[in-house]
PDB file of N, CA and C in Angstrom:
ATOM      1  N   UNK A   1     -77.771  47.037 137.765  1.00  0.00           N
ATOM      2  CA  UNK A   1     -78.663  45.935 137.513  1.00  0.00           C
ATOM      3  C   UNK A   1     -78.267  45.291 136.178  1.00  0.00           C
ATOM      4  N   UNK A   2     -77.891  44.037 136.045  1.00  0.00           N
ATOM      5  CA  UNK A   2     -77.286  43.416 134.942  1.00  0.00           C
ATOM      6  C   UNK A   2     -78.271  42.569 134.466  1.00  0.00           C
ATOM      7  N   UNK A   3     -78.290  42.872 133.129  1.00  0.00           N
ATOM      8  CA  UNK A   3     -79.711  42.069 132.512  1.00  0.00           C
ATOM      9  C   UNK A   3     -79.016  40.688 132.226  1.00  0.00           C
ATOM     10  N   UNK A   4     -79.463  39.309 132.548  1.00  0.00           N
ATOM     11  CA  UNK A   4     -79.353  38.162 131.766  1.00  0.00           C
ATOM     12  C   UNK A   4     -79.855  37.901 130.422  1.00  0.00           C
ATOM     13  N   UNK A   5     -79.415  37.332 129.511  1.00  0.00           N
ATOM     14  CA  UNK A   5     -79.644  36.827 127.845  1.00  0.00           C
ATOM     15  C   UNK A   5     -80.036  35.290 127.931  1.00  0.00           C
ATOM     16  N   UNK A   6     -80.938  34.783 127.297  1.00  0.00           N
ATOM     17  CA  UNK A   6     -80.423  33.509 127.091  1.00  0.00           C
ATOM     18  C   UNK A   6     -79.345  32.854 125.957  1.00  0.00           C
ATOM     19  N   UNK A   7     -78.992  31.767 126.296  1.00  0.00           N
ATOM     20  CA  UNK A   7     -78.004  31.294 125.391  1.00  0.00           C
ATOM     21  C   UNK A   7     -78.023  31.784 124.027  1.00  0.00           C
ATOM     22  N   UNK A   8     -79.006  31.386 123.847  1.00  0.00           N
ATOM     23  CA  UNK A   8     -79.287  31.497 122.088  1.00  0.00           C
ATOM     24  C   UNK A   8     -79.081  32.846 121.930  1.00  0.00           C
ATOM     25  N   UNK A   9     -79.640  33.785 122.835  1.00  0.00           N
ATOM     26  CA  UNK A   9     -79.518  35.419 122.593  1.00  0.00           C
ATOM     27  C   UNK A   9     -77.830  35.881 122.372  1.00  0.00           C
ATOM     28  N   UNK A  10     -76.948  35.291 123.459  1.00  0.00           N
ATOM     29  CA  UNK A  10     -75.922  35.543 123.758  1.00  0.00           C
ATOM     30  C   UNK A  10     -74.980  34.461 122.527  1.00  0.00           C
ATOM     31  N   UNK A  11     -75.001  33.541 122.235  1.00  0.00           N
ATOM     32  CA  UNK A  11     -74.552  32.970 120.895  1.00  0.00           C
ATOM     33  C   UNK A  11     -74.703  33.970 119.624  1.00  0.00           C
ATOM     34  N   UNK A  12     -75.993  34.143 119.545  1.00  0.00           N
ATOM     35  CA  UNK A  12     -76.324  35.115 118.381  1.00  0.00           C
ATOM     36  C   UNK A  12     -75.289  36.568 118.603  1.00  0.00           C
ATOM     37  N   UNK A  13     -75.309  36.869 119.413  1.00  0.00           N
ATOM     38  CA  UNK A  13     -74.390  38.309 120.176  1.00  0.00           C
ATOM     39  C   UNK A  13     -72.835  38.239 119.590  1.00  0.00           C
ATOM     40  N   UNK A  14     -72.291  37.089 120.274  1.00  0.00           N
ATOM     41  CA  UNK A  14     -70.733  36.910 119.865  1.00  0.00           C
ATOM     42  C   UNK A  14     -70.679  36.108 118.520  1.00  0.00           C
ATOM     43  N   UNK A  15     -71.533  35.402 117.919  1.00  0.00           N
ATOM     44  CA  UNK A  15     -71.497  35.850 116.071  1.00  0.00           C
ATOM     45  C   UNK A  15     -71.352  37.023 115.622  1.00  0.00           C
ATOM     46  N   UNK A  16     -72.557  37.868 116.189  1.00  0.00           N
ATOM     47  CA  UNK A  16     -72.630  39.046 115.642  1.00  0.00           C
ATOM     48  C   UNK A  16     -71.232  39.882 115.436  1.00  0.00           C
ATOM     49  N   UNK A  17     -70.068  39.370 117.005  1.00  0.00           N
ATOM     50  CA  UNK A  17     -69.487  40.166 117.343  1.00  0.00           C
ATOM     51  C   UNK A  17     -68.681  40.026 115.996  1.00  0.00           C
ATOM     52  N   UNK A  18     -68.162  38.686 116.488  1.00  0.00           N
ATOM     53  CA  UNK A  18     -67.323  38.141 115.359  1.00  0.00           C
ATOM     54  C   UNK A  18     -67.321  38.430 114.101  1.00  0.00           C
ATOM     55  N   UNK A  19     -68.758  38.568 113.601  1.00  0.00           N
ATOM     56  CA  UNK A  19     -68.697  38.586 111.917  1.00  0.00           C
ATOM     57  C   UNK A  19     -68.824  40.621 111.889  1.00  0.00           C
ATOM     58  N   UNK A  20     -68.707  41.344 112.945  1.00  0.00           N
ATOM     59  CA  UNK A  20     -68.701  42.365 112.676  1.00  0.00           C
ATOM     60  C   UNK A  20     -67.110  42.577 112.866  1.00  0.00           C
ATOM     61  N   UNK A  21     -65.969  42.211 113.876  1.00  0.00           N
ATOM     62  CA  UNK A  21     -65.013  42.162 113.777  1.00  0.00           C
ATOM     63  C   UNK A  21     -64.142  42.071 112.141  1.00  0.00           C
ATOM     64  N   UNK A  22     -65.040  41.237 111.310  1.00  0.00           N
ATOM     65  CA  UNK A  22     -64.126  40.590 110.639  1.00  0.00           C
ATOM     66  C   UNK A  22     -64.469  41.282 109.258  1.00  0.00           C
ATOM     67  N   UNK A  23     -65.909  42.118 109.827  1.00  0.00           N
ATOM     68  CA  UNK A  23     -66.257  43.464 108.474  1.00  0.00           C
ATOM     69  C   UNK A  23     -65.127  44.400 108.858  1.00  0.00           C
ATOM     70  N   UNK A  24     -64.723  45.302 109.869  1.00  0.00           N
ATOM     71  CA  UNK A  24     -64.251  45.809 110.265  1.00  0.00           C
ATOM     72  C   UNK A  24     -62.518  45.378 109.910  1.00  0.00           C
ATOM     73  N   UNK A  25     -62.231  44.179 110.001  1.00  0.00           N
ATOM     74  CA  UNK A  25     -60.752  44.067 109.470  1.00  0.00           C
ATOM     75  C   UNK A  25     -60.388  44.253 108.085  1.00  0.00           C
ATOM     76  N   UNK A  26     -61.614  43.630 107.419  1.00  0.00           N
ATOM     77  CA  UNK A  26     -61.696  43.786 105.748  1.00  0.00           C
ATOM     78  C   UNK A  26     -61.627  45.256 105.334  1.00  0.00           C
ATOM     79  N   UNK A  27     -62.596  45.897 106.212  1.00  0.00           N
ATOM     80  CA  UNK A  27     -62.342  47.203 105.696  1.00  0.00           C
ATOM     81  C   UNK A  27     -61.001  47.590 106.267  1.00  0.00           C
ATOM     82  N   UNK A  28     -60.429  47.689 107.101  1.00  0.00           N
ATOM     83  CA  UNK A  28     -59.505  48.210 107.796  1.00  0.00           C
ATOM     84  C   UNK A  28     -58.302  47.728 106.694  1.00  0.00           C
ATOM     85  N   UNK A  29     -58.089  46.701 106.200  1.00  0.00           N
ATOM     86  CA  UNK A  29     -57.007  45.790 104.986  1.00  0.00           C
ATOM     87  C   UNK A  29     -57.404  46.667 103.774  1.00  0.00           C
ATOM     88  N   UNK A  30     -58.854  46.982 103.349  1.00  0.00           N
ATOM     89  CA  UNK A  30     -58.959  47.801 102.072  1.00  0.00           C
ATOM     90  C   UNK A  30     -58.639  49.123 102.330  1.00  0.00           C
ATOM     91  N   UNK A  31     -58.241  49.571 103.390  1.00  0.00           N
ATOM     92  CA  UNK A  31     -57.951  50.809 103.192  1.00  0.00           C
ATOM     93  C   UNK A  31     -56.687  50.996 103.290  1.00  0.00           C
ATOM     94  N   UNK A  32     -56.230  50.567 103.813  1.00  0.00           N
ATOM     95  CA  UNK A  32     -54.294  50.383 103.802  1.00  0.00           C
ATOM     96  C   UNK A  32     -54.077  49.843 102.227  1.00  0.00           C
ATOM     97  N   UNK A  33     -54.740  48.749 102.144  1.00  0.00           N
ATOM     98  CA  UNK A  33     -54.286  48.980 100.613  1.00  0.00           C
ATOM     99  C   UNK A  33     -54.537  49.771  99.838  1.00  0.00           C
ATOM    100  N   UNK A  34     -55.928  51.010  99.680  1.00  0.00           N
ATOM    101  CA  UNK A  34     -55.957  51.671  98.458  1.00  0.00           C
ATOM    102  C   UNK A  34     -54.368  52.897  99.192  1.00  0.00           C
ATOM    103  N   UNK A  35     -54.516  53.042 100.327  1.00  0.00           N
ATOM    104  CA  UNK A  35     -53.169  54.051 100.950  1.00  0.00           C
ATOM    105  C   UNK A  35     -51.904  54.104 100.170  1.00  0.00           C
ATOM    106  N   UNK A  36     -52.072  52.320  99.992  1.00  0.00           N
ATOM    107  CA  UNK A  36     -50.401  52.230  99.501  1.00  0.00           C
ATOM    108  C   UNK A  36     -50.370  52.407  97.498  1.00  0.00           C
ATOM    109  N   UNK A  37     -51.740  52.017  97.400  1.00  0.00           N
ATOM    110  CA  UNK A  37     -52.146  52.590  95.826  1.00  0.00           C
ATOM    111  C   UNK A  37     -51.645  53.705  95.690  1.00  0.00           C
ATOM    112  N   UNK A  38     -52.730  54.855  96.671  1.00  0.00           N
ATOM    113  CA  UNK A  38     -52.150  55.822  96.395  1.00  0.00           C
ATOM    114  C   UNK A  38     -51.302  56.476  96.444  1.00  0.00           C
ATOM    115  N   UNK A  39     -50.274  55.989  97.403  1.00  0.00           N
ATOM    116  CA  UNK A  39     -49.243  56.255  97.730  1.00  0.00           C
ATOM    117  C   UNK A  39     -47.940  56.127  96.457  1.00  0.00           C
ATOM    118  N   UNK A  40     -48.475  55.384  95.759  1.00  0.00           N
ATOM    119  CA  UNK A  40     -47.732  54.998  94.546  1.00  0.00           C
ATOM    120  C   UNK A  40     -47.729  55.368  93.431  1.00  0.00           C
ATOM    121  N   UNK A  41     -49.399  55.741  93.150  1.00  0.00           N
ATOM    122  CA  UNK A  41     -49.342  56.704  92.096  1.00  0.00           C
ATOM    123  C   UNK A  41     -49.328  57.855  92.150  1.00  0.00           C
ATOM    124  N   UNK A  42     -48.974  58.415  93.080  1.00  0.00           N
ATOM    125  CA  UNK A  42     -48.603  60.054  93.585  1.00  0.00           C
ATOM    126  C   UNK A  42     -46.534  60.164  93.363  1.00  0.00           C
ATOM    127  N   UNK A  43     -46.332  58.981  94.050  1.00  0.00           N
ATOM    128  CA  UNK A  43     -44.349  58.392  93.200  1.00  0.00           C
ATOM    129  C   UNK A  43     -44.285  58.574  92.156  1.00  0.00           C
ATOM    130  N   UNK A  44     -45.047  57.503  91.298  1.00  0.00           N
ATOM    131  CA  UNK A  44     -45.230  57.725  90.232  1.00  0.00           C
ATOM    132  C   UNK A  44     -45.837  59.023  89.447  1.00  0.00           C
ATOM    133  N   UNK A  45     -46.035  59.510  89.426  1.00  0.00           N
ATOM    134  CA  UNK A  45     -46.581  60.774  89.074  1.00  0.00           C
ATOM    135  C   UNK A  45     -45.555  62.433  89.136  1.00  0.00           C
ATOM    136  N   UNK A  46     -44.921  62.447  90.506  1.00  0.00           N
ATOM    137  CA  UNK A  46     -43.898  62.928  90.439  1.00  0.00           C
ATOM    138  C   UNK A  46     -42.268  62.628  89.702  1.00  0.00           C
ATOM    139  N   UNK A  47     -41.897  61.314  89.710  1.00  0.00           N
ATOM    140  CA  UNK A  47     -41.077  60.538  88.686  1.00  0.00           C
ATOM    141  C   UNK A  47     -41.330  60.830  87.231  1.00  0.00           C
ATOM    142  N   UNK A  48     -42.996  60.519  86.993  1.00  0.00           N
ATOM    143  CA  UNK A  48     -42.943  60.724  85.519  1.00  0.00           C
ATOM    144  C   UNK A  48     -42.345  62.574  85.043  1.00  0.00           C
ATOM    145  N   UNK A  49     -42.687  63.198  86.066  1.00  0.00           N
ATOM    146  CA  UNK A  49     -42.673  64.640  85.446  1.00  0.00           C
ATOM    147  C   UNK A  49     -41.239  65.095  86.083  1.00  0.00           C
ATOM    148  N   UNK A  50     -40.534  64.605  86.462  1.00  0.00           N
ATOM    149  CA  UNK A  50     -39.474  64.839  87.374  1.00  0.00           C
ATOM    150  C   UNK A  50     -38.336  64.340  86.087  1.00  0.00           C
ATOM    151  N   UNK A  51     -38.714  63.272  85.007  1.00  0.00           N
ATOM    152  CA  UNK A  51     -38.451  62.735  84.009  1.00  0.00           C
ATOM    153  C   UNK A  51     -38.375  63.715  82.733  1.00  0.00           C
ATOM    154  N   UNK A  52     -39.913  64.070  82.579  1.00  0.00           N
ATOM    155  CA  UNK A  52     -40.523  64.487  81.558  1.00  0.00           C
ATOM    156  C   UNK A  52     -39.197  65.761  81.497  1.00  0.00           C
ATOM    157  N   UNK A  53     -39.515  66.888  82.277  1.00  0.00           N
ATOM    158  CA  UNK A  53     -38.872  68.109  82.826  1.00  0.00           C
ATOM    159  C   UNK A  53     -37.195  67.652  82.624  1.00  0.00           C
ATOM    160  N   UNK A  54     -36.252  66.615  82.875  1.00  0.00           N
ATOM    161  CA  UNK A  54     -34.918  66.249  82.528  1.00  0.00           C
ATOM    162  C   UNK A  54     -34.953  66.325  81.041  1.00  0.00           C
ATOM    163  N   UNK A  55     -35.846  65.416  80.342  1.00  0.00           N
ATOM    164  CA  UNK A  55     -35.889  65.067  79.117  1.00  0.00           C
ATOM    165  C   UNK A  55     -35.899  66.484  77.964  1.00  0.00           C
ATOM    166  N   UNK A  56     -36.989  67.479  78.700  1.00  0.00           N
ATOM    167  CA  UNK A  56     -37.060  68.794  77.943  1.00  0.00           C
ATOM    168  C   UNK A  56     -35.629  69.158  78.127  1.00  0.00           C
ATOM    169  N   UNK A  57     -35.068  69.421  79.042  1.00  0.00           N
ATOM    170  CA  UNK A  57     -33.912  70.248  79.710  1.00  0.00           C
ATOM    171  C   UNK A  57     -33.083  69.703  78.529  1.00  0.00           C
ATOM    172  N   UNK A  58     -32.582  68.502  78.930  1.00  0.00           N
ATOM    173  CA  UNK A  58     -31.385  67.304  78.189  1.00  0.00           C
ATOM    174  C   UNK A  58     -31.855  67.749  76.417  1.00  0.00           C
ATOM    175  N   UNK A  59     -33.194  68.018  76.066  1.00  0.00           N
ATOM    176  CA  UNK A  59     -33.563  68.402  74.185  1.00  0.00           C
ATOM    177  C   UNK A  59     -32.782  69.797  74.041  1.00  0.00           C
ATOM    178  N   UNK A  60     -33.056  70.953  75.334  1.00  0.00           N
ATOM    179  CA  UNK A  60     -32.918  72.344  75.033  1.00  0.00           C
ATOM    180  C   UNK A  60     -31.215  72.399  74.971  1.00  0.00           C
ATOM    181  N   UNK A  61     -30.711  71.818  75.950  1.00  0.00           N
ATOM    182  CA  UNK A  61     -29.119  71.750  76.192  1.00  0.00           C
ATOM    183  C   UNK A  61     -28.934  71.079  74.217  1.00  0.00           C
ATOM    184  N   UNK A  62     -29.370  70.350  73.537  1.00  0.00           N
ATOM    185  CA  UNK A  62     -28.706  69.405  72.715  1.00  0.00           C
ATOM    186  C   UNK A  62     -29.188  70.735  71.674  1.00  0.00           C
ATOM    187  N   UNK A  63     -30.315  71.120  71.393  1.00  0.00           N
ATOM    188  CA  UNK A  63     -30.393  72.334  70.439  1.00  0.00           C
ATOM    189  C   UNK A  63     -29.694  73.392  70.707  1.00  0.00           C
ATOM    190  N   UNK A  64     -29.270  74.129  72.183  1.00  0.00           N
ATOM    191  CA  UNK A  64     -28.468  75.111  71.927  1.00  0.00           C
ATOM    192  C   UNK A  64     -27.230  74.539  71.451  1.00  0.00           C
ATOM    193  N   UNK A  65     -26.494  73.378  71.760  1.00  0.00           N
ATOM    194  CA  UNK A  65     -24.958  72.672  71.526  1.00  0.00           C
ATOM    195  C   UNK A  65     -25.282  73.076  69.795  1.00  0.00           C
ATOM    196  N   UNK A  66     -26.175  72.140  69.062  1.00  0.00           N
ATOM    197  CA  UNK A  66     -26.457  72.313  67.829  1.00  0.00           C
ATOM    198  C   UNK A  66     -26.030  73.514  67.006  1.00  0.00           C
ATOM    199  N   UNK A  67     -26.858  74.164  67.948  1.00  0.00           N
ATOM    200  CA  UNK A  67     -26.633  75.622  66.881  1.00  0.00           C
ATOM    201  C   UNK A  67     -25.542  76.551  67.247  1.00  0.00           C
ATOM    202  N   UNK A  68     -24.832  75.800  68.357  1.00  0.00           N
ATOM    203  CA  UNK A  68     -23.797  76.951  68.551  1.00  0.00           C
ATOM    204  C   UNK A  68     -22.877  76.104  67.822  1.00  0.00           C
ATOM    205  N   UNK A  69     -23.118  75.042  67.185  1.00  0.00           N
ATOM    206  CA  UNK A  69     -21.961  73.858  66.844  1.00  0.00           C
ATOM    207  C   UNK A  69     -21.989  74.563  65.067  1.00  0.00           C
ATOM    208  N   UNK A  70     -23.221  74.998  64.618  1.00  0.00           N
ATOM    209  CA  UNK A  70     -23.719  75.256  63.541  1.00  0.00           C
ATOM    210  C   UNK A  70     -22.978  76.894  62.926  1.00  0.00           C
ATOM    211  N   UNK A  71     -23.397  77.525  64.364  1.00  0.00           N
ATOM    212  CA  UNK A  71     -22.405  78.861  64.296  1.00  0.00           C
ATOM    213  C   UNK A  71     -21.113  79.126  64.206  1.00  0.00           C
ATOM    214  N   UNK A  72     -20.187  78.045  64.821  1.00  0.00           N
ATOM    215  CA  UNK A  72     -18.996  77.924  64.606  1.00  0.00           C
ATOM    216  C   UNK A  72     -18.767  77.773  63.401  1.00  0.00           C
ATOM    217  N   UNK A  73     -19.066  76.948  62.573  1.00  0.00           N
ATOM    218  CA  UNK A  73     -19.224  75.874  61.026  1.00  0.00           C
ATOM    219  C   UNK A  73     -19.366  77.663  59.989  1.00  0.00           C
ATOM    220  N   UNK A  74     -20.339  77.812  60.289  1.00  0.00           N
ATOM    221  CA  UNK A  74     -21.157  79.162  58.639  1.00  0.00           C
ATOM    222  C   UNK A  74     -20.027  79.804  59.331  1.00  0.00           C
TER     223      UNK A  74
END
């Protein structure tokens, strides 16, 4: 048994649809974008310490050179 609407009911309906469609895309766009946010500062984050960790390494290598450069010398 299929209920009839009147116009106005059924106008109001496919607004509704529409402007709920178009909540639904907005959100659907904000969430792919915070994705790719986060997606970036998690890159970033591994880079920085992937960095940090070379940089210690590259200091410890230049102080042992140092002092074995120092030991040769005395």
């Amino acid at each position: 048994m299929s209920q009839t609407h009147s116009k106005s009911r059924e106008r109001a309906e496919i607004a509704f649809a529409n402007a709920q469609s178009q909540f639904f895309a907005r959100n659907s766009a904000v969430e792919e974008q915070d994705s790719i946010v986060l997606a970036r500062e998690e890159k970033t984050r591994r880079l920085r310490e992937a960095r940090l960790a070379k940089e210690l390494t590259d200091r410890e290598a230049a102080i042992v050179s140092l002092l074995a450069k120092r030991a040769r010398t005395a």
